[in-house]
Protein backbone atom coordinates (compact mmCIF):
# COMPACT_ATOMS: atom_id res chain seq x y z
CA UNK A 1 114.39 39.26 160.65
CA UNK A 2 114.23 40.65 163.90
CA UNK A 3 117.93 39.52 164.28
CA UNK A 4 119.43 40.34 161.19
CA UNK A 5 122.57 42.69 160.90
CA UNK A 6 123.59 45.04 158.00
CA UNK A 7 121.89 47.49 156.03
CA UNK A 8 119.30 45.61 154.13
CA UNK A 9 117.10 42.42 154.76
CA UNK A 10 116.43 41.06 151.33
CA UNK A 11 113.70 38.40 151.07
CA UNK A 12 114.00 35.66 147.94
CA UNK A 13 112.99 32.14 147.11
CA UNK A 14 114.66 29.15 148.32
CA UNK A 15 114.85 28.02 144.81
CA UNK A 16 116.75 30.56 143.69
CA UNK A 17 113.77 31.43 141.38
CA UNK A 18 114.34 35.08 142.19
CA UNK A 19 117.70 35.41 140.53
CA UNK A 20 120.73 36.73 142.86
CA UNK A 21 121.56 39.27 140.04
CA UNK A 22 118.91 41.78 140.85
CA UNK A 23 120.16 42.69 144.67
CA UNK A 24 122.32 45.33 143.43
CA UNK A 25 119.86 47.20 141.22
CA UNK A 26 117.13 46.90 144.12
CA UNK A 27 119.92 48.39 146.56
CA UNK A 28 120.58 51.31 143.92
CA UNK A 29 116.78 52.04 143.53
CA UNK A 30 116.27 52.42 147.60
CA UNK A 31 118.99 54.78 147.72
CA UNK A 32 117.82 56.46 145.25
CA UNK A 33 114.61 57.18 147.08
CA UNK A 34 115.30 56.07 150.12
CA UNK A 35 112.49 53.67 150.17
CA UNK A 36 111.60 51.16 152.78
CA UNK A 37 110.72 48.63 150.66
CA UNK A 38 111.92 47.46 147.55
CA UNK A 39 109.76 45.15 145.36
CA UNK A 40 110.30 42.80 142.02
CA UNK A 41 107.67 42.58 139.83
CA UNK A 42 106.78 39.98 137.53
CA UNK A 43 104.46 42.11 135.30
CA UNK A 44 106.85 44.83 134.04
CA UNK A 45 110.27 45.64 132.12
CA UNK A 46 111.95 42.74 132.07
CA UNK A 47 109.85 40.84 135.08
CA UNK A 48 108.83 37.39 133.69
CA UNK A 49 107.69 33.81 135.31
CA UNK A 50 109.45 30.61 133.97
CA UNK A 51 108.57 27.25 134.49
CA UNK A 52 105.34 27.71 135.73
CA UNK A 53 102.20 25.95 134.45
CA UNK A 54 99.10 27.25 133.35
CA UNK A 55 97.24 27.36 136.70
CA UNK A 56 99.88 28.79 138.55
CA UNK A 57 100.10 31.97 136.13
CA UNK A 58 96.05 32.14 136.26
CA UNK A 59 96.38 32.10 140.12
CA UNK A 60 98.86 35.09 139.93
CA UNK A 61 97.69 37.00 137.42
CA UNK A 62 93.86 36.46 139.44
CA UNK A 63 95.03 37.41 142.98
CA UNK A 64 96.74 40.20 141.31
CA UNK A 65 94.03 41.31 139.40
CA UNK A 66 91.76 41.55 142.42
CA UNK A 67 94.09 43.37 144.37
CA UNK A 68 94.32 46.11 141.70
CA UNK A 69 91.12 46.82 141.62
CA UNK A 70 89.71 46.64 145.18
CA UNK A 71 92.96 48.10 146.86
CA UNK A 72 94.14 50.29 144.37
CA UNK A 73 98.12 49.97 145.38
CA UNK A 74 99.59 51.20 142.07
CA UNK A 75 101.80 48.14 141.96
CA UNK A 76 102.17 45.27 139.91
CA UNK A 77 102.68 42.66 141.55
CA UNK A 78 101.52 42.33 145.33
CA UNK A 79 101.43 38.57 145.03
CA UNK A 80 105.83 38.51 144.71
CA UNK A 81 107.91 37.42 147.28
CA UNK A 82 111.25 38.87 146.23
CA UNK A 83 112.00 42.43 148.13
CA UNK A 84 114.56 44.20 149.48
CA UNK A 85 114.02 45.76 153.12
CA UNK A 86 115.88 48.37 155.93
CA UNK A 87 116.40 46.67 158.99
CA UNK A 88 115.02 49.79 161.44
CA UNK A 89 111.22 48.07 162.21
CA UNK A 90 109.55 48.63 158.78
CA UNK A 91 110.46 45.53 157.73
CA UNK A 92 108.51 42.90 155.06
CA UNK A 93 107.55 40.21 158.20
CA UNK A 94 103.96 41.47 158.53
CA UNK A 95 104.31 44.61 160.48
CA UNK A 96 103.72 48.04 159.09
CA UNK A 97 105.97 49.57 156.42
CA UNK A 98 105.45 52.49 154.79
CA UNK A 99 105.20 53.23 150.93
CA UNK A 100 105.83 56.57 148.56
CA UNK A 101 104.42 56.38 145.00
CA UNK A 102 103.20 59.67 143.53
CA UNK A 103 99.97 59.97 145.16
CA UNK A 104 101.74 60.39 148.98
CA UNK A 105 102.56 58.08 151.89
CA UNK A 106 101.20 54.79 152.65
CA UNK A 107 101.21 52.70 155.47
CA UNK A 108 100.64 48.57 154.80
CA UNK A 109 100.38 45.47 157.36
């Protein structure tokens, strides 16, 4: 990532299990607050797994489980790999990026 060009870095499955489809409503929800992030979810509106076996879903549904209630994040799904990123350093490879939800600012490694 530290050589991509454009506006936005979006991250996705190989498989195409994240469907294409959803880029332009993640791009219309950063504008619309400017957020440095962008995150699918799974667990809400229309989010939904397919194809996956029992195990998997427990694993998922587990990890995210714990997450909710040690961290406290106030998202569903931390365990998704299908965002939408700006290109200026806060970024989705593991460095700090910073979050708004309603309780204030957030920073996350």
């Amino acid at each position: 990532m530290k050589h991509a060009t454009g506006n936005f870095i979006v991250i996705m499955d190989a498989d195409l299990s994240h469907h294409p489809k959803f880029i332009p409503e993640f791009i219309r929800k950063q504008k619309e607050g400017n957020f440095d992030i962008v995150s699918g979810t799974r667990y809400k509106g229309n989010g939904g797994v397919y194809g996956w076996d029992l195990k998997r879903k427990l694993i998922s549904r587990g990890a995210n489980f714990i997450t909710q209630v040690l961290l406290r994040p106030g998202a569903s799904d931390l365990t998704g790999s299908f965002r939408l990123c700006l290109p200026d350093g806060n970024d989705c490879s593991g460095q700090t990026a910073r979050i708004h939800d309603r309780r204030g600012s957030y920073f996350v490694c």
